[in-house]
N, C-alpha and C. Protein backbone atom coordinates (compact mmCIF):
# COMPACT_ATOMS: atom_id res chain seq x y z
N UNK A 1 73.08 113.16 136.40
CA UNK A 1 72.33 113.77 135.30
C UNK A 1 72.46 115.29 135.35
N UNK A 2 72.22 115.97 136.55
CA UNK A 2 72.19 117.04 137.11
C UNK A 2 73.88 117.92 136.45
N UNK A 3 74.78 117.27 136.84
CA UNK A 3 75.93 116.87 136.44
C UNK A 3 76.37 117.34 135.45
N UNK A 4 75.73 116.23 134.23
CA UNK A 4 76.00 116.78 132.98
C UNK A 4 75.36 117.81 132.05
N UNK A 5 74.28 118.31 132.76
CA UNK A 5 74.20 120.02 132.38
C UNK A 5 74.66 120.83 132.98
N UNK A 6 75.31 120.93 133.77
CA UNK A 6 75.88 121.89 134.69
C UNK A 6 76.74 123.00 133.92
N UNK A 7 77.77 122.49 133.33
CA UNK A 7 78.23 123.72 132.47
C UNK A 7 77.64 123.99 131.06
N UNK A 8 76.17 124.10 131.49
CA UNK A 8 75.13 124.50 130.21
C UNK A 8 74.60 125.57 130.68
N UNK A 9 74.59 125.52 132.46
CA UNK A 9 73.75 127.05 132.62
C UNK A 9 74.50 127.91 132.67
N UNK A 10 75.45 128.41 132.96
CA UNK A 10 75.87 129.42 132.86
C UNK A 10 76.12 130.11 131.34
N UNK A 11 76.04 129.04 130.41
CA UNK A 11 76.01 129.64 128.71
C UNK A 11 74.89 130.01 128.76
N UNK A 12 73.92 129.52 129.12
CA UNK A 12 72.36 129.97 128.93
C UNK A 12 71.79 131.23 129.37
N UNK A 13 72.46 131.45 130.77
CA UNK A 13 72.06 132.36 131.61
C UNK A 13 72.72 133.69 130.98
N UNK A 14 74.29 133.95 130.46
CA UNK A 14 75.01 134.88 129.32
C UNK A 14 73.77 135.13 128.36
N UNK A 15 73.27 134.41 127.45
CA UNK A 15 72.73 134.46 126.43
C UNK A 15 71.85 135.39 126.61
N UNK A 16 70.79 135.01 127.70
CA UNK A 16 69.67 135.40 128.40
C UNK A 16 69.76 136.76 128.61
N UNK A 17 71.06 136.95 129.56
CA UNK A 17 71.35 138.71 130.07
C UNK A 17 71.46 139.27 128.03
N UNK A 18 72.40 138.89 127.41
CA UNK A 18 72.41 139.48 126.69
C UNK A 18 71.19 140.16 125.76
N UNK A 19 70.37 138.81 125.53
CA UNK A 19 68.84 139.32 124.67
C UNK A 19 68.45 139.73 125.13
N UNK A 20 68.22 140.30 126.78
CA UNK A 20 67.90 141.74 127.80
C UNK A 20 68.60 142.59 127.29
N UNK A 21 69.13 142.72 127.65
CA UNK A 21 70.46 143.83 127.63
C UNK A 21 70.12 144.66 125.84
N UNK A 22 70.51 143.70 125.14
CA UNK A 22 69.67 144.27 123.56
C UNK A 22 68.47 144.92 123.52
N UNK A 23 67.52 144.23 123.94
CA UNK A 23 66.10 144.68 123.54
C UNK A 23 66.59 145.69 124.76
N UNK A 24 66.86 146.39 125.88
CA UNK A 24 66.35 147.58 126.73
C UNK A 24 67.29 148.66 125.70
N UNK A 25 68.21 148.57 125.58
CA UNK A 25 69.37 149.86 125.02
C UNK A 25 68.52 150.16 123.24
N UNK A 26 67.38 149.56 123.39
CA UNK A 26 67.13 150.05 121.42
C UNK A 26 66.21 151.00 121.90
N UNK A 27 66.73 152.37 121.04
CA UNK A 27 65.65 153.22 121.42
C UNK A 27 64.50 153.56 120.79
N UNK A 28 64.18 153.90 121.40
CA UNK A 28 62.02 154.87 121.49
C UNK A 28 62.36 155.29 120.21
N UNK A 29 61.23 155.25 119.26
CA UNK A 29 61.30 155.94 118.08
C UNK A 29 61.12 157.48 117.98
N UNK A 30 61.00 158.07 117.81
CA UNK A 30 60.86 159.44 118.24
C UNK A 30 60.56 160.30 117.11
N UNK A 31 60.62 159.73 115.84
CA UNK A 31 60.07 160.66 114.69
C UNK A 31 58.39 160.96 114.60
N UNK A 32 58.27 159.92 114.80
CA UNK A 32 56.15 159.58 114.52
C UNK A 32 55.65 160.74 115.17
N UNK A 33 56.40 161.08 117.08
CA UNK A 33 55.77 162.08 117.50
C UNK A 33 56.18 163.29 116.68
N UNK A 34 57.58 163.66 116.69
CA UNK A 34 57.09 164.88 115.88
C UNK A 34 56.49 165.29 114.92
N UNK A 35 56.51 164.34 114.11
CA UNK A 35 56.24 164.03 112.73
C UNK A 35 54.01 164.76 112.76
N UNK A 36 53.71 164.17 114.00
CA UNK A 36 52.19 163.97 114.34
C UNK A 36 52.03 165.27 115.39
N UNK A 37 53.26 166.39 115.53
CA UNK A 37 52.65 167.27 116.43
C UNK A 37 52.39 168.25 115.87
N UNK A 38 51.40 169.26 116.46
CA UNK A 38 50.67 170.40 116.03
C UNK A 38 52.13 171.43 115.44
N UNK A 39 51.17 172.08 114.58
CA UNK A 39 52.50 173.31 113.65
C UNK A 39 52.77 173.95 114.73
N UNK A 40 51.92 174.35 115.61
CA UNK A 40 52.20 175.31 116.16
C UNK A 40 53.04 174.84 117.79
N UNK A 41 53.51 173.67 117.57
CA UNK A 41 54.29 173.06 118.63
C UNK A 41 56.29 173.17 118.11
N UNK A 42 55.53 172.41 116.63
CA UNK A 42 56.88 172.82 115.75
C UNK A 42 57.41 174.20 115.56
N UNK A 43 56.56 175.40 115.38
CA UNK A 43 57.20 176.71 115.02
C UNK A 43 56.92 177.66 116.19
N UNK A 44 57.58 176.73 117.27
CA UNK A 44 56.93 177.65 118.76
C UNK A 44 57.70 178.98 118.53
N UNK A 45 56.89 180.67 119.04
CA UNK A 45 57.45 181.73 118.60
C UNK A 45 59.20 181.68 119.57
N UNK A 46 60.13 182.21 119.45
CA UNK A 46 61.07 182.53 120.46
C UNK A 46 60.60 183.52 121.44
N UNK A 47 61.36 183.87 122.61
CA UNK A 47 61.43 184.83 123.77
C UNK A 47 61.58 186.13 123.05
N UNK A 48 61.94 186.46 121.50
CA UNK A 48 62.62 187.79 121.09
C UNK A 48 61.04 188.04 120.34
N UNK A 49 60.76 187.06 119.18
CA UNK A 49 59.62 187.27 118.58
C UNK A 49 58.41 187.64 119.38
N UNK A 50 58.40 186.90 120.30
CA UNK A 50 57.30 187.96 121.51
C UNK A 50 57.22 188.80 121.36
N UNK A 51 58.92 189.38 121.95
CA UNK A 51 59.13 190.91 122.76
C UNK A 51 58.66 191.38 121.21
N UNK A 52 58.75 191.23 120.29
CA UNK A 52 58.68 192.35 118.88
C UNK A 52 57.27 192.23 119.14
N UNK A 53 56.15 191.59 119.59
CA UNK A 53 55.31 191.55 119.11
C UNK A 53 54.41 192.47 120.17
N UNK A 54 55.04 192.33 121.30
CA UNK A 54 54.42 193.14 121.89
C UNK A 54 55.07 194.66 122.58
N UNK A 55 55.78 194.80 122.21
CA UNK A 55 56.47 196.31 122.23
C UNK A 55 56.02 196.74 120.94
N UNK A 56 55.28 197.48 121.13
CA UNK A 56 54.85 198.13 119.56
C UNK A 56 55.34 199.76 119.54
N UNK A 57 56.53 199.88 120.86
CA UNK A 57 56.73 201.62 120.39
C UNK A 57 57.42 202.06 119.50
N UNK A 58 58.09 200.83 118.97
CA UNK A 58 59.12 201.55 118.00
C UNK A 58 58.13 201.76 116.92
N UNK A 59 57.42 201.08 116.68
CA UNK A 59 56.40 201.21 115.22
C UNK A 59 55.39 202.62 115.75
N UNK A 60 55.77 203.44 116.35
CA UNK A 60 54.43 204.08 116.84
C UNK A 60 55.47 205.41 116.95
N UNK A 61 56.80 205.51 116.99
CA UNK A 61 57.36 206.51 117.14
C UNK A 61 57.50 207.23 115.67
N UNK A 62 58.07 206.06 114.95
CA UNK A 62 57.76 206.64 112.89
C UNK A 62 56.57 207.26 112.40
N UNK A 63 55.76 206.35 113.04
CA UNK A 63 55.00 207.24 112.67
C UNK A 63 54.21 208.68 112.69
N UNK A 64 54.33 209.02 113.62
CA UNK A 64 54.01 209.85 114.61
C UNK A 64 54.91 211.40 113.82
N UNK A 65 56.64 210.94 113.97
CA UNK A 65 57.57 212.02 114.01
C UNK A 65 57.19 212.70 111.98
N UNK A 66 57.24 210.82 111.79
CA UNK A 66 56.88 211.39 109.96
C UNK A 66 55.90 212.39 109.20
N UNK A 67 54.90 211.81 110.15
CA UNK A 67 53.60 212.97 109.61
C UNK A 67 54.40 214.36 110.00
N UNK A 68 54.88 214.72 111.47
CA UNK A 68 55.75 215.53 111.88
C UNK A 68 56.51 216.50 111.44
N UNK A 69 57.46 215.72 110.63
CA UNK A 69 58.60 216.31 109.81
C UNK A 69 57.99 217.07 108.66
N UNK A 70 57.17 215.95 107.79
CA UNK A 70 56.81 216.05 106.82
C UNK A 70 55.71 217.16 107.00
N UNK A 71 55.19 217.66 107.70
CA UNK A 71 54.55 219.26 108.25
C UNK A 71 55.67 219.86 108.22
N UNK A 72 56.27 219.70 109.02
CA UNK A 72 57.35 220.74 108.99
C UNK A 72 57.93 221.27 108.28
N UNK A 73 58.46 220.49 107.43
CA UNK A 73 59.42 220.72 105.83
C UNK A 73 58.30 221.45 104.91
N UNK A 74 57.17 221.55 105.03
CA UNK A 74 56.01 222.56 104.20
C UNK A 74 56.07 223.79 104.61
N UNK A 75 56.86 223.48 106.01
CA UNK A 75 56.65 225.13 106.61
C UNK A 75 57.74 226.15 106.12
N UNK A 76 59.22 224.95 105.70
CA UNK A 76 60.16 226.42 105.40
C UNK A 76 59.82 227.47 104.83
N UNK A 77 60.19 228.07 105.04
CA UNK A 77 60.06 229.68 104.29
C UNK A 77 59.13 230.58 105.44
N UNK A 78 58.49 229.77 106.32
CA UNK A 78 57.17 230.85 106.87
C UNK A 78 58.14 231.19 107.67
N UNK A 79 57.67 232.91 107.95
CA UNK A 79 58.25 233.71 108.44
C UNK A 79 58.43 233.86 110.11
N UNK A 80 59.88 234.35 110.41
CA UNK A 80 59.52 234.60 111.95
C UNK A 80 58.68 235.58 112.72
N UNK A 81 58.34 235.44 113.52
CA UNK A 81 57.58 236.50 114.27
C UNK A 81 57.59 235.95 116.28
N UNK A 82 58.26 237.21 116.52
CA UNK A 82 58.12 236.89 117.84
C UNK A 82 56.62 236.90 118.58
N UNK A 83 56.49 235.63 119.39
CA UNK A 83 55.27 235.73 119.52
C UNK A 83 54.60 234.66 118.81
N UNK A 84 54.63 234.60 117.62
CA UNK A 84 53.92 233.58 116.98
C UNK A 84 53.59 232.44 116.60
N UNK A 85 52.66 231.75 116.50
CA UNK A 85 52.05 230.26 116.59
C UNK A 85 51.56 229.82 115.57
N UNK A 86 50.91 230.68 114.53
CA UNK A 86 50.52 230.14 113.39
C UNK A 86 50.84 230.14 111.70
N UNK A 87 50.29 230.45 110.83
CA UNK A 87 50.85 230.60 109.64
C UNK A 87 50.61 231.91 109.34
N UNK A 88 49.40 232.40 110.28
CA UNK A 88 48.64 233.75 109.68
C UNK A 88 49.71 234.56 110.45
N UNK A 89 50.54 234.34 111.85
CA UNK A 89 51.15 235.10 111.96
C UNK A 89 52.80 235.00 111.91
N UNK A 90 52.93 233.56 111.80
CA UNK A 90 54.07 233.38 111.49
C UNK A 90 54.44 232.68 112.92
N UNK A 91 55.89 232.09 113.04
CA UNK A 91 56.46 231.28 114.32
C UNK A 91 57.15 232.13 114.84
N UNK A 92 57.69 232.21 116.14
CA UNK A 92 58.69 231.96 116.61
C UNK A 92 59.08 230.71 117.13
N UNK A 93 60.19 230.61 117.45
CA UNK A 93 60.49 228.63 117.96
C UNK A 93 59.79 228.15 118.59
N UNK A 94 59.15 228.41 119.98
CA UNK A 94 58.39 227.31 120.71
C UNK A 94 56.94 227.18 120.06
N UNK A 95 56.49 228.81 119.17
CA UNK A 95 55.18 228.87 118.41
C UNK A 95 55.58 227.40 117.56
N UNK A 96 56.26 227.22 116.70
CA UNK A 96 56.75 226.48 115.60
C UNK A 96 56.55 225.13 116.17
N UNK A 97 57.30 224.49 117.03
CA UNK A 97 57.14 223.43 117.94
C UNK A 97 56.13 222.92 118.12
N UNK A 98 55.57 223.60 119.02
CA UNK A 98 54.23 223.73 119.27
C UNK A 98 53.18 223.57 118.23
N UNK A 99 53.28 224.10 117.46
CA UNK A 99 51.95 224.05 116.04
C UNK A 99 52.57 222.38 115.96
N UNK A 100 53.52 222.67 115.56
CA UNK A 100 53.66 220.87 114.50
C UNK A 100 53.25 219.76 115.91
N UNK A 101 53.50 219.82 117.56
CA UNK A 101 53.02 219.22 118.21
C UNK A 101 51.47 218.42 118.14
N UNK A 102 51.06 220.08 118.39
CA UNK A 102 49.55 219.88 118.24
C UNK A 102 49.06 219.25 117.14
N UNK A 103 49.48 220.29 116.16
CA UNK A 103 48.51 219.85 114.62
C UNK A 103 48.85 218.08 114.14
N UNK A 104 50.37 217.36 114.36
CA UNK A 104 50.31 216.08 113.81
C UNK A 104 50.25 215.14 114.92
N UNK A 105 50.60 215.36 116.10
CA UNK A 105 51.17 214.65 116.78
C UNK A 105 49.80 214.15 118.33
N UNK A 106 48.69 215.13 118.17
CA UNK A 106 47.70 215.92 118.95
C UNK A 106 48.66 215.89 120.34
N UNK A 107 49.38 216.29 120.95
CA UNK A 107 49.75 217.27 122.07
C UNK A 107 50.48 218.07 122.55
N UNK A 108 49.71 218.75 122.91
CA UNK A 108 49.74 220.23 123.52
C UNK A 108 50.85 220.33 124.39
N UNK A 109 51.58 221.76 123.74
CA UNK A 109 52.95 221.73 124.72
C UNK A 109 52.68 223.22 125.00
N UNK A 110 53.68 223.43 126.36
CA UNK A 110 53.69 224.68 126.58
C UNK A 110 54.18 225.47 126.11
N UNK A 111 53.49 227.00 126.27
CA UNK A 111 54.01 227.59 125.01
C UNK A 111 55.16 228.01 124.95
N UNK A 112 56.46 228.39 126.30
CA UNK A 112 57.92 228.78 126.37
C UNK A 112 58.68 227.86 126.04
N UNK A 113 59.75 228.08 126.03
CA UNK A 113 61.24 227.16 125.68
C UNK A 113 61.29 226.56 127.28
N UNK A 114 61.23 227.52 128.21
CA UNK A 114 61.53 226.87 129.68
C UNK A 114 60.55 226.44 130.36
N UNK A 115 59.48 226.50 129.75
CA UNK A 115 58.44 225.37 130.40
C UNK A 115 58.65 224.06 129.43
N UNK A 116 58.68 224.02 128.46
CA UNK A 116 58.72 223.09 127.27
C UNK A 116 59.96 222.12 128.04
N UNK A 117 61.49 222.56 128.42
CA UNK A 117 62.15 221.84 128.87
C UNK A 117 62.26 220.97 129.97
N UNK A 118 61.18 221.80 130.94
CA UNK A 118 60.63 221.11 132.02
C UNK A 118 59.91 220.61 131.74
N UNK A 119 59.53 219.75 130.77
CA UNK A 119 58.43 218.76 130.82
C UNK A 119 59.14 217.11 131.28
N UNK A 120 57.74 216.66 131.55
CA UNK A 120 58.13 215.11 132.05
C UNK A 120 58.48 214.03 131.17
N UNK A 121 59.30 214.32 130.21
CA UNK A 121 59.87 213.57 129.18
C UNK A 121 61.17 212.83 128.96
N UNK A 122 61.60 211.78 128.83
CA UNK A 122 62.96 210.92 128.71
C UNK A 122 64.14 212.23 127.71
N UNK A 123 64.76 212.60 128.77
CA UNK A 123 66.09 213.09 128.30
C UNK A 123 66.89 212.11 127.14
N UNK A 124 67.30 212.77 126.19
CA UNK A 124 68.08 211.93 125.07
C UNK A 124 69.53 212.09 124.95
N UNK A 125 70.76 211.39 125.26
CA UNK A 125 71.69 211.59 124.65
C UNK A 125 71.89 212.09 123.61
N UNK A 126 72.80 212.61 122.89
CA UNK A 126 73.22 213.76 122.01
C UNK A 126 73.40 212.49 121.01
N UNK A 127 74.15 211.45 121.09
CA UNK A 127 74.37 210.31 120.05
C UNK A 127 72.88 209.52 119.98
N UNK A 128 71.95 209.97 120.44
CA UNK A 128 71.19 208.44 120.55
C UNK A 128 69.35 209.50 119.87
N UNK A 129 69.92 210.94 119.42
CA UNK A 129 68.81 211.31 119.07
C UNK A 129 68.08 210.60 117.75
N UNK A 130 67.00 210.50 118.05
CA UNK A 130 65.47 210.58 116.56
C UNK A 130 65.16 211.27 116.44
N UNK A 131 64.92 211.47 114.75
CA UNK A 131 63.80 212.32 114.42
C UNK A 131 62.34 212.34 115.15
N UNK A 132 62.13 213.42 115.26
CA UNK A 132 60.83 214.28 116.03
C UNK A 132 61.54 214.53 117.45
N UNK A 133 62.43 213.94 118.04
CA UNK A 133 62.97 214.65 119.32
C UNK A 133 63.31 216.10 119.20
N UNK A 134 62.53 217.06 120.59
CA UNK A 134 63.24 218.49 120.31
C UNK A 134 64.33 218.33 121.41
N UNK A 135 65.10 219.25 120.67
CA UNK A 135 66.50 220.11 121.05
C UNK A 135 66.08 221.10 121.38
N UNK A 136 66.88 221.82 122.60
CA UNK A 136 67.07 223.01 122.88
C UNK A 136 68.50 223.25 123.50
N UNK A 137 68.50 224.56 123.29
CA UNK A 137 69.89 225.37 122.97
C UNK A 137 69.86 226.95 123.92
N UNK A 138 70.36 226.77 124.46
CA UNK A 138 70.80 228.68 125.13
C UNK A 138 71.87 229.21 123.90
N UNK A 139 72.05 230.71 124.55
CA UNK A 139 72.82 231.33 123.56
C UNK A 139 74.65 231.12 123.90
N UNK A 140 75.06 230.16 123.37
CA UNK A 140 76.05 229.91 122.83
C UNK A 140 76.90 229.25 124.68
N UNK A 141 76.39 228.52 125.41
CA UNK A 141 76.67 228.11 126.39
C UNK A 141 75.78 229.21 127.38
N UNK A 142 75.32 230.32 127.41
CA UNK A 142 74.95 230.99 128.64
C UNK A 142 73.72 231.14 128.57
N UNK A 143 73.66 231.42 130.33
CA UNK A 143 72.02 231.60 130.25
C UNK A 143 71.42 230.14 130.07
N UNK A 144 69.76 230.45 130.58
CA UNK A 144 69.20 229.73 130.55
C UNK A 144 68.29 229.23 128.83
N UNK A 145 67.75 228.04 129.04
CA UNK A 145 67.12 227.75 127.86
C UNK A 145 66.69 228.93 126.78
N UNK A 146 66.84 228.99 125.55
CA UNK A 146 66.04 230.07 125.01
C UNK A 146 65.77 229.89 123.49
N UNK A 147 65.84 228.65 123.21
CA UNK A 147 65.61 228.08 121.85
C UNK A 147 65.79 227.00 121.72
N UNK A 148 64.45 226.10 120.45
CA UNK A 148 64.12 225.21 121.20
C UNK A 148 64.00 224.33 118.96
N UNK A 149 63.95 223.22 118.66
CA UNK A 149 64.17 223.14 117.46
C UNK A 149 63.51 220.98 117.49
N UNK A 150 63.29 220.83 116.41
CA UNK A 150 63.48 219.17 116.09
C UNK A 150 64.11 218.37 115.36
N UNK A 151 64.37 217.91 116.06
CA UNK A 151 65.73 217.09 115.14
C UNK A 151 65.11 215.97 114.24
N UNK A 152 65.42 216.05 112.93
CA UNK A 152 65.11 215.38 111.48
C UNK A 152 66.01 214.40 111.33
N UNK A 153 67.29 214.29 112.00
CA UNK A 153 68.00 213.07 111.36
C UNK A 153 69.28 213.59 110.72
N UNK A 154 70.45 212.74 110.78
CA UNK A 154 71.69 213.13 109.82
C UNK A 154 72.58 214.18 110.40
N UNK A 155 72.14 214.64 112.12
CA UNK A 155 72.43 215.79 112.65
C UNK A 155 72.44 216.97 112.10
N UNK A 156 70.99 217.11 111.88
CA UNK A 156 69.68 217.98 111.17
C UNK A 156 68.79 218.63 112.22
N UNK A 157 68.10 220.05 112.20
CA UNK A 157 67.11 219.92 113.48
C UNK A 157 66.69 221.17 112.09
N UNK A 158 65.01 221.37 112.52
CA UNK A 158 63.89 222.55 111.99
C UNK A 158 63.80 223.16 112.82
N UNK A 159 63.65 224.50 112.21
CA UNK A 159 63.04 225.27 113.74
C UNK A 159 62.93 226.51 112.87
N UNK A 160 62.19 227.29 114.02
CA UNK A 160 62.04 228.90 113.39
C UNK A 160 63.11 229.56 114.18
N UNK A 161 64.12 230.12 112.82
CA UNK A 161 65.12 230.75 113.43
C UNK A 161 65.00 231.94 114.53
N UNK A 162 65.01 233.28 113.18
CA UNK A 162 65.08 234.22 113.69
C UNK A 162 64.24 235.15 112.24
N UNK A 163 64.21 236.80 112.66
CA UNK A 163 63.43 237.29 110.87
C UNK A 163 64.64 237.31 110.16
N UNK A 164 65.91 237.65 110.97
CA UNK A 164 67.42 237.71 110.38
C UNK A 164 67.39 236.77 109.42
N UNK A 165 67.50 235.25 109.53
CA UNK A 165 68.33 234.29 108.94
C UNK A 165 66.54 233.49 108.17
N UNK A 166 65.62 234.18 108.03
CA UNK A 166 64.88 233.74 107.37
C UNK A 166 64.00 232.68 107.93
N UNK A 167 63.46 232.50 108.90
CA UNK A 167 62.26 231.70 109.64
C UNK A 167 62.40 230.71 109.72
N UNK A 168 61.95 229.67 109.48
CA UNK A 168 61.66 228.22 109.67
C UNK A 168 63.07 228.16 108.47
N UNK A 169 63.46 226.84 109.12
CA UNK A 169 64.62 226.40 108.52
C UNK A 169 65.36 225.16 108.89
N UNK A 170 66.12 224.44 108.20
CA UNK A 170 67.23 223.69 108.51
C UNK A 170 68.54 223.72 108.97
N UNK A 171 69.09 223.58 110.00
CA UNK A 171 70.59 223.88 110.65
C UNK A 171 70.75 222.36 110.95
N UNK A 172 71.98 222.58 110.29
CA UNK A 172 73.38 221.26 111.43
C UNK A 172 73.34 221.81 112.97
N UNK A 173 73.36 220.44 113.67
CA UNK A 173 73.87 220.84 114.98
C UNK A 173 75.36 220.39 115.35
N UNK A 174 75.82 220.32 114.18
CA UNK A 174 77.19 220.40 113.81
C UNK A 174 78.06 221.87 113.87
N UNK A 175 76.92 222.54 113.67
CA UNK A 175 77.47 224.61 112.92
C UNK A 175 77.89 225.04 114.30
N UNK A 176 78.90 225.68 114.09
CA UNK A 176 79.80 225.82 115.32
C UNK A 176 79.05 226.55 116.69
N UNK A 177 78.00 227.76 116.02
CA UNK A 177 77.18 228.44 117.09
C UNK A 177 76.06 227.21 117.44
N UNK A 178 75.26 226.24 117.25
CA UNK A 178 74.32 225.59 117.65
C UNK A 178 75.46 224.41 118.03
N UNK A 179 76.58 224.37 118.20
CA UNK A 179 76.98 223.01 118.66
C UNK A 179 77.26 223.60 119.57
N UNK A 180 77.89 224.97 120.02
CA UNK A 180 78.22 225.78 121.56
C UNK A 180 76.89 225.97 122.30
N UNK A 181 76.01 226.09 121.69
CA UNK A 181 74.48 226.36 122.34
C UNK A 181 73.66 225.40 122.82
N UNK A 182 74.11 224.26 121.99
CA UNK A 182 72.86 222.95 122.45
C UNK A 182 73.27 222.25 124.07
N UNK A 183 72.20 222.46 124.26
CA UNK A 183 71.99 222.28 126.19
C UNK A 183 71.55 220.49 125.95
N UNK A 184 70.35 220.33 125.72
CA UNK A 184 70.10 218.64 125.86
C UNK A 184 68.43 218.74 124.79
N UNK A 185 68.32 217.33 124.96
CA UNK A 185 67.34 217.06 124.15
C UNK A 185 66.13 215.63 124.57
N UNK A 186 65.17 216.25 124.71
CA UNK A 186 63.53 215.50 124.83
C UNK A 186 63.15 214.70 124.25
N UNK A 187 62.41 213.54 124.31
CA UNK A 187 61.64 212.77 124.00
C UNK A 187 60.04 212.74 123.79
N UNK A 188 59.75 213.88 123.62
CA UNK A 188 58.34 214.36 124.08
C UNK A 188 57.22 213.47 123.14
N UNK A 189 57.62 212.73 122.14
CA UNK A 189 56.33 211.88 121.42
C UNK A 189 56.05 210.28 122.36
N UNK A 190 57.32 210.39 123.51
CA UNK A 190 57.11 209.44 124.25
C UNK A 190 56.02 209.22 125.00
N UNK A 191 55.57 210.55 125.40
CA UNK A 191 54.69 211.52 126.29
C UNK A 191 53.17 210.49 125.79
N UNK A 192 53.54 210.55 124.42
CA UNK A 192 52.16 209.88 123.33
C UNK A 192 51.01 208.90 124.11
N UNK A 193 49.89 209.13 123.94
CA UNK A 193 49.33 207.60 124.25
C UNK A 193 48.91 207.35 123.61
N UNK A 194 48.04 205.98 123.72
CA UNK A 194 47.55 205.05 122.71
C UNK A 194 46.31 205.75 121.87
N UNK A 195 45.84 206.41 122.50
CA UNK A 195 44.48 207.81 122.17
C UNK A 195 44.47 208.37 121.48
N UNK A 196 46.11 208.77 121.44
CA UNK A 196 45.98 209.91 120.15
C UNK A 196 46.89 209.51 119.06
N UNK A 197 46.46 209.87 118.33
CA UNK A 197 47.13 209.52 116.93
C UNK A 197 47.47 211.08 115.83
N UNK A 198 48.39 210.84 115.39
CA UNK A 198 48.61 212.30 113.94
C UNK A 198 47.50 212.46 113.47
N UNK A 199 47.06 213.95 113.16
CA UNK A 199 46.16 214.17 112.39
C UNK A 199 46.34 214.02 111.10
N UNK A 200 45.54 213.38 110.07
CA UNK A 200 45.94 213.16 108.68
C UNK A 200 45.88 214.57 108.28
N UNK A 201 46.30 214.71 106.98
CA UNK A 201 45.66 216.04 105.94
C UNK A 201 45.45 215.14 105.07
């Protein structure tokens, strides 16, 4: 009897592995979960969107230099005066600097070209300047520091010249005498903290 099922089990036992073998290899559905997970699982931020979110200096440097400039560019025409810091008496360069420091930026710089350069501020490559970074310049390669200016952009800088060439003004640092003169250039709104902010007008 035994006998004559004998070559029945081994068809049976095939069959068997196989309807295993089927049902394990079908896979897990996997839509329902996403389909059912929180938004905020789906639109997780990236590693970059962070960093934007929490480096906020670049948004803090525009603003800062703009109020800046935009003082500044009110000032052309005011006159030079050695010595001077304000409107009543007029600039000379580090006076000039200095005012637009203070008045938009609130801080206080020293009042020379060679203390001003010694300050504790990120040195800037010549290709890698922003507007509101100051420049300074000796006379035509020699000597030490002795004029001091901010760079606007477009390889542009303000500054109070001289009474010669008419006070506060715009120069390329392209023009052959300020491209022989320019020594290096500051970062000084880096200096900034979270405390102070531009004064409006």
């Amino acid at each position: 009897m035994l006998n004559r099922f004998a070559p029945l089990v081994p068809l049976t036992f095939a069959l068997f592995l196989a309807a295993c073998a089927g049902h394990v290899q079908q896979p897990q559905p996997q839509q329902p979960i996403a389909d059912g997970a929180p938004d905020s699982l789906l639109n997780e931020p990236s590693a970059r969107d962070l960093a934007d979110l929490t480096d906020d200096q670049p948004y803090q440097m525009p603003s800062l230099s703009d109020g800046l400039l935009e003082r500044g560019f009110e000032l052309v025409g005011t006159p030079y005066r050695f010595g001077g810091r304000s409107l009543k008496t007029g600039f000379d360069c580090s006076g000039f600097v200095g005012y637009l420091f203070k008045e938009e930026a609130g801080i206080q710089l020293p009042r020379s070209t060679r203390e001003m350069i010694n300050l504790n501020a990120p040195v800037i490559a010549r290709n890698e300047l922003q507007p509101g970074d100051i420049v300074f310049f000796n006379n035509r390669g020699r000597g030490r520091v002795s004029h001091a200016g901010i760079y606007i952009g477009d390889d542009q800088f303000i500054h109070s010249s001289s009474s010669r060439s008419g006070g506060v003004r715009v120069d390329s640092l392209d023009d052959r005498y300020w491209k022989a003169s320019y020594i290096e250039a500051k970062r000084v709104l880096a200096m900034n903290t979270p405390a102070h902010h531009p004064l409006h007008r």
